[in-house]
C-alpha atoms as a PDB file:
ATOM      1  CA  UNK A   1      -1.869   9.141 -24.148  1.00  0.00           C
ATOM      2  CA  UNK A   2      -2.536   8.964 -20.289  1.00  0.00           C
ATOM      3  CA  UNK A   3      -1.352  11.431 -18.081  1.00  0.00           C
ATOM      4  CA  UNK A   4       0.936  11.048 -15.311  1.00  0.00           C
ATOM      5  CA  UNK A   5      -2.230  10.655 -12.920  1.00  0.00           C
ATOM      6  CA  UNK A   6      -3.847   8.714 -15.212  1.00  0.00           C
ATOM      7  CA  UNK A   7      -0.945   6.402 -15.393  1.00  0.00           C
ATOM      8  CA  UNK A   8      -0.790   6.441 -12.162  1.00  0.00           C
ATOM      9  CA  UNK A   9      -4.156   5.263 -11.281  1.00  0.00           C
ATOM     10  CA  UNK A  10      -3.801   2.463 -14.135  1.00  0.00           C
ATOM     11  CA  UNK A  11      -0.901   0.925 -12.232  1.00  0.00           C
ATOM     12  CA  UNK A  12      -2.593   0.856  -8.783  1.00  0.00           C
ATOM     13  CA  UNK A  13      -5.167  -1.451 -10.519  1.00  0.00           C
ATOM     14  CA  UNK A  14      -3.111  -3.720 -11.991  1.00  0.00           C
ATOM     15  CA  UNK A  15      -0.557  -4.106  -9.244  1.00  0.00           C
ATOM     16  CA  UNK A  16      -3.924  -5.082  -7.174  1.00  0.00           C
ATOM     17  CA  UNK A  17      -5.216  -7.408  -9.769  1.00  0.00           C
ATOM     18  CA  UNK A  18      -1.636  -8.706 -10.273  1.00  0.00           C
ATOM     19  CA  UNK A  19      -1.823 -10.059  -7.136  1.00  0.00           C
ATOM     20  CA  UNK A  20      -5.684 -10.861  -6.004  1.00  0.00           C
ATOM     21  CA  UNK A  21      -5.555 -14.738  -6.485  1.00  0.00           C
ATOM     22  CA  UNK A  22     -10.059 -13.895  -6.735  1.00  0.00           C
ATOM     23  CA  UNK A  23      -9.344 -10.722  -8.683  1.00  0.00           C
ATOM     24  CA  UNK A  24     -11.336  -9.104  -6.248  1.00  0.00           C
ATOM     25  CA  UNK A  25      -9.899  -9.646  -3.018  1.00  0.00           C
ATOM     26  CA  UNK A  26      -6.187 -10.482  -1.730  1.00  0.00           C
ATOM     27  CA  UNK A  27      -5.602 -12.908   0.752  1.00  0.00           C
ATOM     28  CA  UNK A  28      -3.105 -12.150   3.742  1.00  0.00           C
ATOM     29  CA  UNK A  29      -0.913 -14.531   1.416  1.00  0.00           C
ATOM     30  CA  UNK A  30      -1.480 -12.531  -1.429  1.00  0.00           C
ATOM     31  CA  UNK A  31      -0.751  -9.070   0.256  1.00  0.00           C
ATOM     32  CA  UNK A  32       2.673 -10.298   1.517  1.00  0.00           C
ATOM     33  CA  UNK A  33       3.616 -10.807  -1.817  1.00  0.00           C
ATOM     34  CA  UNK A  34       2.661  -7.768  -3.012  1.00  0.00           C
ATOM     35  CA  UNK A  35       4.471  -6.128  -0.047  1.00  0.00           C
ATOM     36  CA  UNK A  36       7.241  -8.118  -0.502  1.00  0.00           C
ATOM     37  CA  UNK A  37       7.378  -7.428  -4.333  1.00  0.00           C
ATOM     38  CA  UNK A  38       6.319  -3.608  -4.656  1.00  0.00           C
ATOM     39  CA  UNK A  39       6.705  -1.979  -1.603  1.00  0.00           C
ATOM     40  CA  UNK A  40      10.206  -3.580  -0.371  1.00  0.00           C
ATOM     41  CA  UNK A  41      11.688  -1.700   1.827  1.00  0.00           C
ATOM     42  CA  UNK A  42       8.589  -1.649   4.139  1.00  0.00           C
ATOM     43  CA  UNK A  43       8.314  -4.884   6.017  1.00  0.00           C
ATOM     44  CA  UNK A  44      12.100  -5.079   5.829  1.00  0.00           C
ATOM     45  CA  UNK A  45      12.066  -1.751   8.336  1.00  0.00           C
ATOM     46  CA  UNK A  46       9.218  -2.307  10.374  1.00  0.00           C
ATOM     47  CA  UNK A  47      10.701  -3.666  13.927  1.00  0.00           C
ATOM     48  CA  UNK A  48       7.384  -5.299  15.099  1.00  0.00           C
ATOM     49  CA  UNK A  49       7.284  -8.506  13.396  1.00  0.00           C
ATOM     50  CA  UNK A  50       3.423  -8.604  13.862  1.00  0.00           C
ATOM     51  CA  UNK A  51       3.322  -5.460  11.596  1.00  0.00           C
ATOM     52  CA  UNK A  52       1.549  -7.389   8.533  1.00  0.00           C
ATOM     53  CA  UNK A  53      -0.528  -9.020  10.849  1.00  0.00           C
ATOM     54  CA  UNK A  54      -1.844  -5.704  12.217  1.00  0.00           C
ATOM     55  CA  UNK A  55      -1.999  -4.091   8.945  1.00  0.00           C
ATOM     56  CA  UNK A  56      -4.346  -7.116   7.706  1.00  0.00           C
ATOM     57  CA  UNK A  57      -6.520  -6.463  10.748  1.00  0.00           C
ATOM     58  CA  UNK A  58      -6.917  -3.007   9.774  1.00  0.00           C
ATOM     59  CA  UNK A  59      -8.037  -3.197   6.129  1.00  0.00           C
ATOM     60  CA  UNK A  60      -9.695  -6.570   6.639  1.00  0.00           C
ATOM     61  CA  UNK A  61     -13.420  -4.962   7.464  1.00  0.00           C
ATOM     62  CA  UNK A  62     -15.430  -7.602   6.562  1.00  0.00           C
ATOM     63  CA  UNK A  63     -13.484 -10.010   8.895  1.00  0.00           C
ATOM     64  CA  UNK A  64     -13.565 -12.826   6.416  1.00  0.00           C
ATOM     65  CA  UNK A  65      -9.539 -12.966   5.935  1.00  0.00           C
ATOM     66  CA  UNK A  66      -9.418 -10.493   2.794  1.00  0.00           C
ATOM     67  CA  UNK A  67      -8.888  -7.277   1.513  1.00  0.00           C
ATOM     68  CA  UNK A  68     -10.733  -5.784  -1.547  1.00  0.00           C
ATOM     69  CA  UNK A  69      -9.139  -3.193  -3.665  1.00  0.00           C
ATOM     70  CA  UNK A  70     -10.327  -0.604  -1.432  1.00  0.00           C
ATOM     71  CA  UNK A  71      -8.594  -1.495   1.386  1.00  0.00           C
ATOM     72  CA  UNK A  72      -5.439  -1.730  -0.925  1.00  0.00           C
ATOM     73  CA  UNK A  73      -6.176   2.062  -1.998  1.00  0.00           C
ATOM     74  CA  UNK A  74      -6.243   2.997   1.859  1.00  0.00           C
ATOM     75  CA  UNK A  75      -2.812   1.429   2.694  1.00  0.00           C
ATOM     76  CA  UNK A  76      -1.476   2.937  -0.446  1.00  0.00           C
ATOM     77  CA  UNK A  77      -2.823   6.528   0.421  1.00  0.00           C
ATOM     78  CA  UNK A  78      -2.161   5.955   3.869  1.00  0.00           C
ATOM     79  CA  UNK A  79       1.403   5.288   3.091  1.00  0.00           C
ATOM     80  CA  UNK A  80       1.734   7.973   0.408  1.00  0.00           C
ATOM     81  CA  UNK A  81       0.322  10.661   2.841  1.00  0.00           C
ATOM     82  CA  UNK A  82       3.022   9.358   5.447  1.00  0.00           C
ATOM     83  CA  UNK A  83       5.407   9.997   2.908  1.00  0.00           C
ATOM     84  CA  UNK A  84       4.754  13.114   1.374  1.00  0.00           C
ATOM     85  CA  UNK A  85       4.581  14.616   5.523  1.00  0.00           C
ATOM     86  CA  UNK A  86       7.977  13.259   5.733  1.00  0.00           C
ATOM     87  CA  UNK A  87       8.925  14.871   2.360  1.00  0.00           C
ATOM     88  CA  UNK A  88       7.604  18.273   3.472  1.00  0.00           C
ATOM     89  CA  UNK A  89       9.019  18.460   6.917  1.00  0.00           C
ATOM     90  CA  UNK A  90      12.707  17.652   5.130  1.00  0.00           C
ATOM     91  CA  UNK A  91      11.830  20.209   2.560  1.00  0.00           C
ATOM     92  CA  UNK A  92      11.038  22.774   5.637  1.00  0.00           C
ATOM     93  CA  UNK A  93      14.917  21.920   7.320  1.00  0.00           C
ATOM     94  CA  UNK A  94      16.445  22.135   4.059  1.00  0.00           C
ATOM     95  CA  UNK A  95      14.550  26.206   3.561  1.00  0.00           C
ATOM     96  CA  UNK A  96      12.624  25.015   0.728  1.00  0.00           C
ATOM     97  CA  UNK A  97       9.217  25.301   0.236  1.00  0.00           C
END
């Protein structure tokens, strides 16, 4: 049986897949969707309306209108680390530790 972690790691990779019309790369199309689907609530808060755009430009390193499952990882981490700073400056104001 997998461990949390494990599990974890499992559904990163087939959320990615899920979505990579190439199974190796997702298309600006393709990461919308996922966006849309699994991570709702942020494109529906950002207030720039070029904020998928930009986010594209940033994981897209090989310029050729895609982003491999590596990129993916880095916006997920990115966005995890975002949230667990948020999480531990709340826990600070609330006196826990």
């Amino acid at each position: 049986m997998p461990s949390p972690l494990e599990h974890a790691m499992e559904t990163l990779m087939f959320t990615f897949h899920k979505y990579a019309g190439d199974k190796n790369h997702l298309s600006k199309e393709e990461l919308r969707a996922l966006m849309d689907s699994e991570l709702p609530g942020f494109l529906q808060n950002q207030r720039d309306p070029m904020a998928l755009d930009k986010i594209m430009k940033d994981l897209d390193q090989c310029r050729d209108g895609k982003v491999g499952f590596q990129g993916f990882f880095s916006l997920v981490a990115g966005l995890t680390i975002a949230c667990n700073d948020y999480f531990v400056v709340h826990m600070k104001q609330k006196g826990r530790k």
